[in-house]
N, C-alpha and C. Protein backbone atom coordinates (compact mmCIF):
# COMPACT_ATOMS: atom_id res chain seq x y z
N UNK A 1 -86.24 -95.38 124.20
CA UNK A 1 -85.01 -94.64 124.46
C UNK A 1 -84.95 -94.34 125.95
N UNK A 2 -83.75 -94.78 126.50
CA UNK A 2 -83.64 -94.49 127.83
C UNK A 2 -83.91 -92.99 128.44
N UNK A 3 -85.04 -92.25 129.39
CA UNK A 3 -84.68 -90.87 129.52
C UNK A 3 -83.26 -90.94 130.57
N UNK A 4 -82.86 -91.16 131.17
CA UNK A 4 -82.56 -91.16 132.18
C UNK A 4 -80.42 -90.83 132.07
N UNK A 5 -79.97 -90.60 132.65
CA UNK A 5 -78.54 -90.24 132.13
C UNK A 5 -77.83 -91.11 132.94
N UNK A 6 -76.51 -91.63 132.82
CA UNK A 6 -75.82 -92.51 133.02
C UNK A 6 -74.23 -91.77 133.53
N UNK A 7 -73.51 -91.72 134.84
CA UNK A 7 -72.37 -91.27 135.00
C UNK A 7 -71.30 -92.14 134.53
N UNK A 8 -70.36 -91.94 133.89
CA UNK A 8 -69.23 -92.41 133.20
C UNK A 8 -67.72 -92.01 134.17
N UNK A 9 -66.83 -92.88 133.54
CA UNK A 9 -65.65 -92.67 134.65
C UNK A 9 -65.35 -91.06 134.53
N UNK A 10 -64.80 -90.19 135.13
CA UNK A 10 -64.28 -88.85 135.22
C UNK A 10 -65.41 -88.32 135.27
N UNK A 11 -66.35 -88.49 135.45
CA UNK A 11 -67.76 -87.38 135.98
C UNK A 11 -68.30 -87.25 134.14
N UNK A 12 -68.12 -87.63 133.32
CA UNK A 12 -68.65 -87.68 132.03
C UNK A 12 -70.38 -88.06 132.16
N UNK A 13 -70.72 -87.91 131.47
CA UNK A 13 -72.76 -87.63 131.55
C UNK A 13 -72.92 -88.43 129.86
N UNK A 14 -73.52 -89.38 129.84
CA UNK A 14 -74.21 -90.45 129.03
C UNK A 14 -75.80 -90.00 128.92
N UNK A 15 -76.28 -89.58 127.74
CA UNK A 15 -77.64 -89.07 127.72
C UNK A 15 -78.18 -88.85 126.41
N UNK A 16 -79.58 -89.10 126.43
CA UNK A 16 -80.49 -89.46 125.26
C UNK A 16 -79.86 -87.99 124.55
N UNK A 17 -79.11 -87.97 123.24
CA UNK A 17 -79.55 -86.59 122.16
C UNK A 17 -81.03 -86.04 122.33
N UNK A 18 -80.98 -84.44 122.41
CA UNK A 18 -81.61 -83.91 122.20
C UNK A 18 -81.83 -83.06 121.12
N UNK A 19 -82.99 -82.23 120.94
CA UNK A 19 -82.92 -81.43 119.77
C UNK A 19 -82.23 -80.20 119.66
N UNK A 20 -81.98 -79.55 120.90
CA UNK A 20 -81.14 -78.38 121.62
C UNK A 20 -79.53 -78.83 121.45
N UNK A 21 -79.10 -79.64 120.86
CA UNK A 21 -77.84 -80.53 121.22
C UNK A 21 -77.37 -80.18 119.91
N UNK A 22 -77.15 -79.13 118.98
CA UNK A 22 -76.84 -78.91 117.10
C UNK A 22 -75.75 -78.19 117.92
N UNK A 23 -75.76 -77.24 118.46
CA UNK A 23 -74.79 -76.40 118.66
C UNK A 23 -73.32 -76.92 119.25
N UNK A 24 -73.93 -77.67 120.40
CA UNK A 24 -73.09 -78.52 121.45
C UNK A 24 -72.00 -79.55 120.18
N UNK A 25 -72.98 -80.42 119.48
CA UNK A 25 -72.47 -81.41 118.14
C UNK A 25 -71.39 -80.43 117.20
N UNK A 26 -72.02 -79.47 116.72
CA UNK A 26 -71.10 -78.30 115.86
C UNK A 26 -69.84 -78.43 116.50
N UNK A 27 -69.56 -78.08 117.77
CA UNK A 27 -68.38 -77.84 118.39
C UNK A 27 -67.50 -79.01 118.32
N UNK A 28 -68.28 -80.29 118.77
CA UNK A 28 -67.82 -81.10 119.09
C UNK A 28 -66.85 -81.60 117.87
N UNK A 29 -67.65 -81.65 116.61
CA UNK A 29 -67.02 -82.35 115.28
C UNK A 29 -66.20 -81.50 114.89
N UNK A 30 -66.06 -79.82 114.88
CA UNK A 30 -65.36 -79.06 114.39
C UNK A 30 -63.62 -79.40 115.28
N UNK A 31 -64.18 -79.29 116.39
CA UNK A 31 -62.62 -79.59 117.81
C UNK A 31 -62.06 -81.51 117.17
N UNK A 32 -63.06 -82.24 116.96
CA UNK A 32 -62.52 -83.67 116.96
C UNK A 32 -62.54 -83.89 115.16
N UNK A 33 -62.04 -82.65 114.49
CA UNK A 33 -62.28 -82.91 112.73
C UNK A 33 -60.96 -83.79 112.38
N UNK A 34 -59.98 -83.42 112.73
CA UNK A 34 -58.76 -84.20 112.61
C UNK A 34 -58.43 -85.58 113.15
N UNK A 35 -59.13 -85.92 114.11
CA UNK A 35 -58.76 -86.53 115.14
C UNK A 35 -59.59 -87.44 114.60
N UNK A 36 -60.83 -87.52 113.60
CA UNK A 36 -61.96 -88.32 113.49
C UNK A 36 -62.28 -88.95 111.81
N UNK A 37 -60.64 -87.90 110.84
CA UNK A 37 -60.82 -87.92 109.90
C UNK A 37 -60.38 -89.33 109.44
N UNK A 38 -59.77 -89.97 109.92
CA UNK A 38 -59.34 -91.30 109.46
C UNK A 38 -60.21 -92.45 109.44
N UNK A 39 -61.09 -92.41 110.29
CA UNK A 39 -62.18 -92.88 110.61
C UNK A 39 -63.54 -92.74 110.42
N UNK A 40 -63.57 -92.08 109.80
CA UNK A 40 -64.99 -91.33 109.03
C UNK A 40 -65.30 -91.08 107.55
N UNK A 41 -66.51 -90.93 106.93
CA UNK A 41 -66.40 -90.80 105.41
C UNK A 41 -66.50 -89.67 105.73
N UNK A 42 -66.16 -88.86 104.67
CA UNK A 42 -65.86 -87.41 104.06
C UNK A 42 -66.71 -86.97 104.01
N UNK A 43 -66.35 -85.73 104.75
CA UNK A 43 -68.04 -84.94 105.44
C UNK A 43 -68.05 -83.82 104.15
N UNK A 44 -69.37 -83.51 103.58
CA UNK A 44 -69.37 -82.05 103.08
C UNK A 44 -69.55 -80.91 103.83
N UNK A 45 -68.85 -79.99 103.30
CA UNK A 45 -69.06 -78.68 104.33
C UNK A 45 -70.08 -77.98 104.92
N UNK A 46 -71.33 -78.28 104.52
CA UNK A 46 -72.30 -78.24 105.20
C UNK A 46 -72.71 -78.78 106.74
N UNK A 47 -71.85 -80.09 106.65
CA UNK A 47 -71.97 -80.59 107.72
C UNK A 47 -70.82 -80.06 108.96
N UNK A 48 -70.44 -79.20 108.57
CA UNK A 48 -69.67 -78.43 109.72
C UNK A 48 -70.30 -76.75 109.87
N UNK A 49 -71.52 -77.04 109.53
CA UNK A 49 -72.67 -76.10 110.14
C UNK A 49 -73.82 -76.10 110.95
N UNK A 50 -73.94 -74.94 111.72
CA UNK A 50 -75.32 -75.14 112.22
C UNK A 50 -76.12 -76.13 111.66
N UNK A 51 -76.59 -74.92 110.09
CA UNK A 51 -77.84 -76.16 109.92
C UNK A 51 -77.20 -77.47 109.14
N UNK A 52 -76.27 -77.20 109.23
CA UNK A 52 -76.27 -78.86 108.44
C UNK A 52 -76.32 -80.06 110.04
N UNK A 53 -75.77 -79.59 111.29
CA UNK A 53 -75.73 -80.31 112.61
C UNK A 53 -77.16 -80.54 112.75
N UNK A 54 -78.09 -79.30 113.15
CA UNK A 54 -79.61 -79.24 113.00
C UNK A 54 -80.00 -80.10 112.40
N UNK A 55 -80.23 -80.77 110.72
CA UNK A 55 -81.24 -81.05 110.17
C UNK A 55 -80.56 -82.63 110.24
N UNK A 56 -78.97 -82.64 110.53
CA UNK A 56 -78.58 -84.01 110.48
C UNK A 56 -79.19 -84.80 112.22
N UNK A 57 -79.56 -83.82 113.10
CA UNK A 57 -80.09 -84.32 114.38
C UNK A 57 -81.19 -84.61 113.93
N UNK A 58 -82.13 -83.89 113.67
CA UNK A 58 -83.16 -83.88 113.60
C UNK A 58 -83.71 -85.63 113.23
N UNK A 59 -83.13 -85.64 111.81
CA UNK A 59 -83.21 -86.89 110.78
C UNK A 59 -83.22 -87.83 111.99
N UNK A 60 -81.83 -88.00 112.99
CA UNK A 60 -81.52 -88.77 113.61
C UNK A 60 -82.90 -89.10 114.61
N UNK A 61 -83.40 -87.79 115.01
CA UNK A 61 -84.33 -88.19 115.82
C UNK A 61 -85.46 -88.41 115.67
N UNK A 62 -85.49 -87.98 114.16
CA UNK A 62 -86.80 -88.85 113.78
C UNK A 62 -86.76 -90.07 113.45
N UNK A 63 -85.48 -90.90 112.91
CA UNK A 63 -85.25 -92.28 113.31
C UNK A 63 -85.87 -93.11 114.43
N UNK A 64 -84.81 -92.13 115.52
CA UNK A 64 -84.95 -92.47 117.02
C UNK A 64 -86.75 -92.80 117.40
N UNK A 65 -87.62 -91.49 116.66
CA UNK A 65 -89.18 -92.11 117.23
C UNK A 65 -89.77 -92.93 116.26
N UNK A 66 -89.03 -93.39 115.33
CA UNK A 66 -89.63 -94.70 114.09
C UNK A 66 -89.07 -95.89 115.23
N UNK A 67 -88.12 -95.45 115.92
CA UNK A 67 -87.65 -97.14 116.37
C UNK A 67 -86.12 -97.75 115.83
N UNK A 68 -86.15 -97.13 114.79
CA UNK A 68 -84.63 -97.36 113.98
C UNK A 68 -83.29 -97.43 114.46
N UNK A 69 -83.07 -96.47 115.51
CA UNK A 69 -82.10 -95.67 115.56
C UNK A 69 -82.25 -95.31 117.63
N UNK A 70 -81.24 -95.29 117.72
CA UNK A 70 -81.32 -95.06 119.10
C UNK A 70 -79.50 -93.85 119.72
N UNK A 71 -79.84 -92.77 119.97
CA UNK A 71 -78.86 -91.75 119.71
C UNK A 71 -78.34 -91.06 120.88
N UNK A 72 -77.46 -91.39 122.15
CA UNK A 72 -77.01 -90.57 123.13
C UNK A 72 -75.38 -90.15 122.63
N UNK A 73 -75.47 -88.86 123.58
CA UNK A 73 -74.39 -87.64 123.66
C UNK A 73 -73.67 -87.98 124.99
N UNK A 74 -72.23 -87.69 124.96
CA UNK A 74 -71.49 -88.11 126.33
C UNK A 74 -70.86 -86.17 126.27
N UNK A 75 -71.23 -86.03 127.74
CA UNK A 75 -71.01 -84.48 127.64
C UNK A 75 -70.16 -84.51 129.00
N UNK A 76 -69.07 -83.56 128.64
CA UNK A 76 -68.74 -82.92 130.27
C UNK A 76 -68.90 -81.50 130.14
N UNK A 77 -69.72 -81.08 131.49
CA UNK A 77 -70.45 -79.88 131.50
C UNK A 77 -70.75 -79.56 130.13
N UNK A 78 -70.86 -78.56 129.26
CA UNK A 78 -71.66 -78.42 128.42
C UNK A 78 -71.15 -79.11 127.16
N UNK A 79 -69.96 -79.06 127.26
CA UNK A 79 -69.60 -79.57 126.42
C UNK A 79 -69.45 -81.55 125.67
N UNK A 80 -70.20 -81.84 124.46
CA UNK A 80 -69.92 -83.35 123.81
C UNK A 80 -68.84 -83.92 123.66
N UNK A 81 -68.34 -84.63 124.08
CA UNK A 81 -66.95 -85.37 124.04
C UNK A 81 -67.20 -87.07 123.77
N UNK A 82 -68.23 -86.98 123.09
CA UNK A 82 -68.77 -88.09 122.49
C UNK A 82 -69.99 -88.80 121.81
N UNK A 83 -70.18 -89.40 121.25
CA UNK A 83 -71.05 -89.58 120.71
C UNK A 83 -71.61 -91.46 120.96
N UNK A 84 -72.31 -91.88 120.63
CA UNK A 84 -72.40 -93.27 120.66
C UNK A 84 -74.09 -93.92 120.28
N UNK A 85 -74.11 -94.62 119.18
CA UNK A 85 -75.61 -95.11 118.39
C UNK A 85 -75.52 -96.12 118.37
N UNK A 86 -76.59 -96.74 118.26
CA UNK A 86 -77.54 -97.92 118.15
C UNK A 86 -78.50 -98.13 116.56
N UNK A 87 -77.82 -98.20 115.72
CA UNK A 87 -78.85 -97.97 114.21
C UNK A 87 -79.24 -99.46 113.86
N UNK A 88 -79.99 -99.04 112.56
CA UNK A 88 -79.87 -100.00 111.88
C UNK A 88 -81.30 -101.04 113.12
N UNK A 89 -81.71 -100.89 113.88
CA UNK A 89 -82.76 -101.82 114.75
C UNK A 89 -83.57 -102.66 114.31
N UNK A 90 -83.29 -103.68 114.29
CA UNK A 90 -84.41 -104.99 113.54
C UNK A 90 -84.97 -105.75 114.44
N UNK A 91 -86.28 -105.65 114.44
CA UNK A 91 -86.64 -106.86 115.55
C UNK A 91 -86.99 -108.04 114.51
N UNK A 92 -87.84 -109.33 115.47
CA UNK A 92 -88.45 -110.21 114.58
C UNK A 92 -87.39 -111.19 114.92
N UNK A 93 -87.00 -111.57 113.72
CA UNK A 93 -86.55 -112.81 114.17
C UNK A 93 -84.45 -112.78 113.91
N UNK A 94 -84.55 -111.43 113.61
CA UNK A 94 -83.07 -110.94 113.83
C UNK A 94 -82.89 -110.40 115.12
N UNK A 95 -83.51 -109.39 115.48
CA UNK A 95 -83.54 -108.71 116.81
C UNK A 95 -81.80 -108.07 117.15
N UNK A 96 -81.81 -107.43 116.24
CA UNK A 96 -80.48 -106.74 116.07
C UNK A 96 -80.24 -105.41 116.13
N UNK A 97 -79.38 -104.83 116.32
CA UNK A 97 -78.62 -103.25 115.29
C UNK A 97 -77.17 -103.33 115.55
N UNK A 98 -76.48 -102.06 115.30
CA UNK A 98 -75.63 -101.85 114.82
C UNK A 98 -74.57 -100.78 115.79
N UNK A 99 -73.72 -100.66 116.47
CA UNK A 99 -73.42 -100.26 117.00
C UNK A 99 -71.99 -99.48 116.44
N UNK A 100 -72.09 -97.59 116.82
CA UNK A 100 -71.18 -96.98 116.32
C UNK A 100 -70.74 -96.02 117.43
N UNK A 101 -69.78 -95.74 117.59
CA UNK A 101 -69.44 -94.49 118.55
C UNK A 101 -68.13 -93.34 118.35
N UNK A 102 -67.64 -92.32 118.79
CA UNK A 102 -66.46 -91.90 118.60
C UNK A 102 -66.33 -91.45 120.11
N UNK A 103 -65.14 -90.67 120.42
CA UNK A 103 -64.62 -90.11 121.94
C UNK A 103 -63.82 -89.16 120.98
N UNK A 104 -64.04 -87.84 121.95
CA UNK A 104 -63.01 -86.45 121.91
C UNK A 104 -61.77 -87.08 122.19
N UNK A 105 -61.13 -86.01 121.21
CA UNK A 105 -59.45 -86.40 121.23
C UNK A 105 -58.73 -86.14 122.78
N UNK A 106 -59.33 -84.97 123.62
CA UNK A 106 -59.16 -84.97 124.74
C UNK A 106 -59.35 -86.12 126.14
N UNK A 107 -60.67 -86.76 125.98
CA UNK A 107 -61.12 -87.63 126.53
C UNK A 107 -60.56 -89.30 125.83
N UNK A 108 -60.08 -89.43 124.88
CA UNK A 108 -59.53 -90.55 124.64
C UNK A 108 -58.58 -91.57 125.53
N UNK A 109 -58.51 -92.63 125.68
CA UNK A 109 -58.25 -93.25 126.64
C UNK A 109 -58.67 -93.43 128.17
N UNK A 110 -59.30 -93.31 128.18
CA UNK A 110 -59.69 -92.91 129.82
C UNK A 110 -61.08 -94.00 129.97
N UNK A 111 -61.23 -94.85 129.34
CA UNK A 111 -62.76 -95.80 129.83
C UNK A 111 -63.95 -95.47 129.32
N UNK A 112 -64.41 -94.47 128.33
CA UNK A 112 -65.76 -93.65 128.17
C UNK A 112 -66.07 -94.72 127.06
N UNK A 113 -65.13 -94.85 126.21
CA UNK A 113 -65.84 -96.08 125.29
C UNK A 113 -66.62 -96.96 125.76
N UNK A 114 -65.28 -97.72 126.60
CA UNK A 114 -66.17 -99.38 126.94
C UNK A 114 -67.00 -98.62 128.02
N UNK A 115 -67.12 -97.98 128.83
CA UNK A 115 -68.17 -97.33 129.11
C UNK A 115 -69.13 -96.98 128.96
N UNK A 116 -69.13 -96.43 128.00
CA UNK A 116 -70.61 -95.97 126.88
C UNK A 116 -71.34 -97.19 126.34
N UNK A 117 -70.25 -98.39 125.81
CA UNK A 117 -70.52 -99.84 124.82
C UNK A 117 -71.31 -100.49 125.78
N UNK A 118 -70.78 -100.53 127.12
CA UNK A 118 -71.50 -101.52 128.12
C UNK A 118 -72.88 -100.87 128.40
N UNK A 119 -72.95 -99.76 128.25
CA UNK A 119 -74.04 -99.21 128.73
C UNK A 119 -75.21 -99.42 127.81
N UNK A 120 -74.89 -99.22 126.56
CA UNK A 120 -75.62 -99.15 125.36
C UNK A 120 -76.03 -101.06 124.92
N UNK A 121 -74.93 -101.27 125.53
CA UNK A 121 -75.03 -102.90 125.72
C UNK A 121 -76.46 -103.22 126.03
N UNK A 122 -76.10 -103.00 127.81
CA UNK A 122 -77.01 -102.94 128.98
C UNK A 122 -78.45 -102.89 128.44
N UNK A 123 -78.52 -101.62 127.68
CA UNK A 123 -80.04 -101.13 127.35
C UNK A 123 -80.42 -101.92 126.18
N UNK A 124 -79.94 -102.17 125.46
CA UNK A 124 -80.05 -103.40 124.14
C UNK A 124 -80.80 -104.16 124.44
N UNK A 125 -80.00 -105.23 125.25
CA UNK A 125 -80.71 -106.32 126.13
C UNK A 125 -81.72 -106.64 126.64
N UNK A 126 -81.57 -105.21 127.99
CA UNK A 126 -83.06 -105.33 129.15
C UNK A 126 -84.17 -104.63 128.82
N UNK A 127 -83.64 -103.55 128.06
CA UNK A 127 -84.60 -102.72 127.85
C UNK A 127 -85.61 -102.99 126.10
N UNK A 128 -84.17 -102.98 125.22
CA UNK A 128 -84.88 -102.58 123.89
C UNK A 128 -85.12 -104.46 123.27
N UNK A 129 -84.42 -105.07 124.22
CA UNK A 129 -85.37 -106.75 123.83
C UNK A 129 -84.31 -107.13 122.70
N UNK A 130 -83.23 -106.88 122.04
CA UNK A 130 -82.08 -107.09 121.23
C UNK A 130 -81.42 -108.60 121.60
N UNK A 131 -81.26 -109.34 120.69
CA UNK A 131 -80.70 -110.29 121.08
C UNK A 131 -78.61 -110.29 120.26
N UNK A 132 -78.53 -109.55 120.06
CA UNK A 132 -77.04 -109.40 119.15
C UNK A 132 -77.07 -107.83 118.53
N UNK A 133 -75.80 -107.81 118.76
CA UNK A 133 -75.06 -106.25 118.44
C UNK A 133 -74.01 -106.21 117.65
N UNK A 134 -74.12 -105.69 116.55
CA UNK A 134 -73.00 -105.67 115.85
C UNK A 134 -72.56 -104.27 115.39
N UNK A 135 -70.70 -104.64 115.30
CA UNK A 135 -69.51 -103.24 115.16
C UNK A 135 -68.83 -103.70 113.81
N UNK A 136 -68.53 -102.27 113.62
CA UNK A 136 -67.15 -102.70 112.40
C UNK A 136 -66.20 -101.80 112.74
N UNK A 137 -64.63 -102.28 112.35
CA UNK A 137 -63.83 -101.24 112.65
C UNK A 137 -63.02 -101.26 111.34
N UNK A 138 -61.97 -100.24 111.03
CA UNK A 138 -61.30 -100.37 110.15
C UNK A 138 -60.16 -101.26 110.09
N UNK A 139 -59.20 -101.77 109.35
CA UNK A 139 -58.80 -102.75 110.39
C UNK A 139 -57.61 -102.62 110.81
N UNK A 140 -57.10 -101.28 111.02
CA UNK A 140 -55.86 -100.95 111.45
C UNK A 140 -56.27 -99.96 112.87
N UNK A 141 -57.89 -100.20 113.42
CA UNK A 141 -58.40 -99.12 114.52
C UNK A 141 -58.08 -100.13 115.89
N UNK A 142 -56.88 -100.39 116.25
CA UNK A 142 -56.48 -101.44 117.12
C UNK A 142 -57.17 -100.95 118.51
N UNK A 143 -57.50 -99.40 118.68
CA UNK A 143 -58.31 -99.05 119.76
C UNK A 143 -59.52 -99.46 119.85
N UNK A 144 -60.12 -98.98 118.56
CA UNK A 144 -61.80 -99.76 119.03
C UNK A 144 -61.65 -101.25 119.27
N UNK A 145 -60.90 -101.64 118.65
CA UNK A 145 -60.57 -103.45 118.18
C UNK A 145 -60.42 -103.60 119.83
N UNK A 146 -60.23 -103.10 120.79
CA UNK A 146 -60.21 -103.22 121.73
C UNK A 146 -61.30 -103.11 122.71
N UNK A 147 -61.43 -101.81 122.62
CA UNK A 147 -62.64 -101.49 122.96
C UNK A 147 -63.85 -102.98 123.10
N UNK A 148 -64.33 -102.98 121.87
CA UNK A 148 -65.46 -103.63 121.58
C UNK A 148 -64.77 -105.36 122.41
N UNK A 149 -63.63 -105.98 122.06
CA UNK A 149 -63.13 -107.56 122.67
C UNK A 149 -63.52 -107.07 123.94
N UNK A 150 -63.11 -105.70 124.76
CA UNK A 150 -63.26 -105.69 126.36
C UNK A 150 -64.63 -106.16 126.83
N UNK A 151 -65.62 -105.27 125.39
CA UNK A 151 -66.76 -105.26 126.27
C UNK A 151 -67.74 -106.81 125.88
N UNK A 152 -66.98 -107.63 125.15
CA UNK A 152 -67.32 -109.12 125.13
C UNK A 152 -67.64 -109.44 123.32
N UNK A 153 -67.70 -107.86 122.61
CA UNK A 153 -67.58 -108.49 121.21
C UNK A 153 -66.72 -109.57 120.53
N UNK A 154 -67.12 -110.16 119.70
CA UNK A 154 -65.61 -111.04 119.06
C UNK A 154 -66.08 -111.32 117.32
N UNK A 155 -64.73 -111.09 116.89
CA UNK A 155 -64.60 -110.90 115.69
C UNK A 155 -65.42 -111.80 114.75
N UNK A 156 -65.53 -111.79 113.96
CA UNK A 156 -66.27 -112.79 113.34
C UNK A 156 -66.03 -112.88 111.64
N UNK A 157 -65.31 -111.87 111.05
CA UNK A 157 -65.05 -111.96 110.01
C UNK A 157 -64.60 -110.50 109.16
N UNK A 158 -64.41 -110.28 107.91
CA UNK A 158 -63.62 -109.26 107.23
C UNK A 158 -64.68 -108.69 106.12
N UNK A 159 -65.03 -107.83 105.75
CA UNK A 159 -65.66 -107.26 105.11
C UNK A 159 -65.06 -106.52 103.93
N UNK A 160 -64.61 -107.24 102.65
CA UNK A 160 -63.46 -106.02 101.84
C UNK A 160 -64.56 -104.91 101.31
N UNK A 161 -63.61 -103.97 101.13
CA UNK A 161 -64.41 -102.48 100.67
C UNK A 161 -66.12 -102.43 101.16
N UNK A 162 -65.69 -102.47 102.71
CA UNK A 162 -67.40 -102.31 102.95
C UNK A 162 -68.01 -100.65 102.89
N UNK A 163 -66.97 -100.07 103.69
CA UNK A 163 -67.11 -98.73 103.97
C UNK A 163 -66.31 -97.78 103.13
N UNK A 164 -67.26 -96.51 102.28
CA UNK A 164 -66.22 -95.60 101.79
C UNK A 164 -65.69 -94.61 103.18
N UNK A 165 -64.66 -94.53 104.23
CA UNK A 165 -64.04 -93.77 104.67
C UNK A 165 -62.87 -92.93 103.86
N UNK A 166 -62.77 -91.81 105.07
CA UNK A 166 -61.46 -90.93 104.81
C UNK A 166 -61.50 -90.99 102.94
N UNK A 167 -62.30 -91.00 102.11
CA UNK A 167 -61.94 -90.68 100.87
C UNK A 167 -61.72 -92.51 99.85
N UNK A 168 -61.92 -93.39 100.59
CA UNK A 168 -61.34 -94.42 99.43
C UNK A 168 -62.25 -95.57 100.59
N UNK A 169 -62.98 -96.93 99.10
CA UNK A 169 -63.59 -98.06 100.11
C UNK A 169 -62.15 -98.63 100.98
N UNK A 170 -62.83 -99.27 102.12
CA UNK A 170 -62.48 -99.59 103.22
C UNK A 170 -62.85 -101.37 103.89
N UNK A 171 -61.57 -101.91 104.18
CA UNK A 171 -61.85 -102.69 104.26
C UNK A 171 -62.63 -102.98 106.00
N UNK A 172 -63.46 -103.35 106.42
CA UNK A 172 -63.85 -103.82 107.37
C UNK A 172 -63.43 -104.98 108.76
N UNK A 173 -62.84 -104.81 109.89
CA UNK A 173 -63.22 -106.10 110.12
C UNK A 173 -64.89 -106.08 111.24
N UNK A 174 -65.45 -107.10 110.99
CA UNK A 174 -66.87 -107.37 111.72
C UNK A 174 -66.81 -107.30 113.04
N UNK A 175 -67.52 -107.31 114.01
CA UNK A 175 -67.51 -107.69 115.51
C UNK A 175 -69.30 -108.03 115.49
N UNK A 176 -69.43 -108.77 116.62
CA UNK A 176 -70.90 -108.71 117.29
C UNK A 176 -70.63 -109.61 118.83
N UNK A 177 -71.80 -109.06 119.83
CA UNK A 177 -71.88 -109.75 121.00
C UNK A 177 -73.34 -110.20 120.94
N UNK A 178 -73.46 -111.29 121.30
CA UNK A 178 -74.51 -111.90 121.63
C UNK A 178 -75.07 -111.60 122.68
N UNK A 179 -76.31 -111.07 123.17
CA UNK A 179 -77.02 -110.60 124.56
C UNK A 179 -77.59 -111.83 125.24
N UNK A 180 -77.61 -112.21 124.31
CA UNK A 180 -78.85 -113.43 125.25
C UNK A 180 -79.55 -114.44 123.96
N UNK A 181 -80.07 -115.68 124.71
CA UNK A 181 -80.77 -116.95 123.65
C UNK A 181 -82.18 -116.45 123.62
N UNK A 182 -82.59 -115.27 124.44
CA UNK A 182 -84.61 -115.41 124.46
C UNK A 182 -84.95 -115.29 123.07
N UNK A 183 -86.10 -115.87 123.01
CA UNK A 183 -86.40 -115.88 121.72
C UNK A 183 -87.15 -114.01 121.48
N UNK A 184 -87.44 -113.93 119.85
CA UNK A 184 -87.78 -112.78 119.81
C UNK A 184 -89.07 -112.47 120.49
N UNK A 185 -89.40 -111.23 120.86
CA UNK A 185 -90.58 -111.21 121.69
C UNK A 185 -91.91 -111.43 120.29
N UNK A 186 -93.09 -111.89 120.76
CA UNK A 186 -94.10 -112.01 119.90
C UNK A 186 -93.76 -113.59 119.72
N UNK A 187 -93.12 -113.99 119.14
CA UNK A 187 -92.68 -115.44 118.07
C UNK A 187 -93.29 -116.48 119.22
């Protein structure tokens, strides 16, 4: 996991989740609940608590030191105005994961996506040895659908009822970018 933080367009801050970061997250999902509901499966109310933020970081970051999972926060001043993961991590002879993110309803439009994507890209590649990244969007999310083509994803196919969102399965469409031909490390 990268320590190190990353500046984003408008002075925005790209940085490894921490464990201090439940409170900051609380805010964040409670301010972006509407804005995120179309796009998300159906949270229980727990999860618009402390401890439900707490124990759902936590999980995350114990992912994060299995290797699984890779988890930064996009903050201006104290406040999260984004989120953006790396799951799902397979090395071997896939050498893959999975790439997910959201942006505050405030900060929307403004570059922090493909911002964040390239970055998370970036570290895939040089750092975590990934040879392919893959997205899904819903298939009426013509923003991410964007997003992800800018930052060199391309479609690759349809997924019916992959995801239960917003309350009902969901049809998918796929994305992935290819990083590079090296072979997997070890092989």
């Amino acid at each position: 996991m990268p320590s190190d933080a990353s500046v984003l367009p408008g002075g925005v801050v790209m940085r490894p989740a921490a464990a201090t970061d439940a409170e900051a997250l609380l805010a964040a999902y409670l301010h972006n609940r509407e804005h995120l509901r179309p796009w998300d499966s159906l949270r229980e109310a727990d999860f618009f608590t402390i401890e439900g933020q707490r124990a759902r970081l936590m999980g995350q970051l114990a992912e994060r030191e299995a290797g699984r999972l890779l988890l930064w926060v996009l903050t201006d001043g104290p406040r999260i105005v984004g989120v953006i993961t790396l799951s799902g991590i397979r090395h071997g002879p896939s050498c893959s994961g999975n790439l997910g993110y959201w942006i505050d309803v405030d900060h929307a439009g403004k570059g922090l996506a493909s911002a964040a994507v390239e970055a998370v890209a970036r570290y895939a590649d040089e750092e975590a040895g990934l040879h392919r990244l893959e997205a899904g969007t819903l298939l009426h999310n013509a923003g991410s659908q964007r997003v992800l083509e800018k930052c060199g994803f391309e479609p690759y196919g349809v997924a019916p009822r992959y995801l239960h969102i917003n309350g009902e399965w969901q049809d998918m469409r796929l994305f992935q970018r290819i990083l590079n031909d090296r072979p997997p490390a070890g092989a």
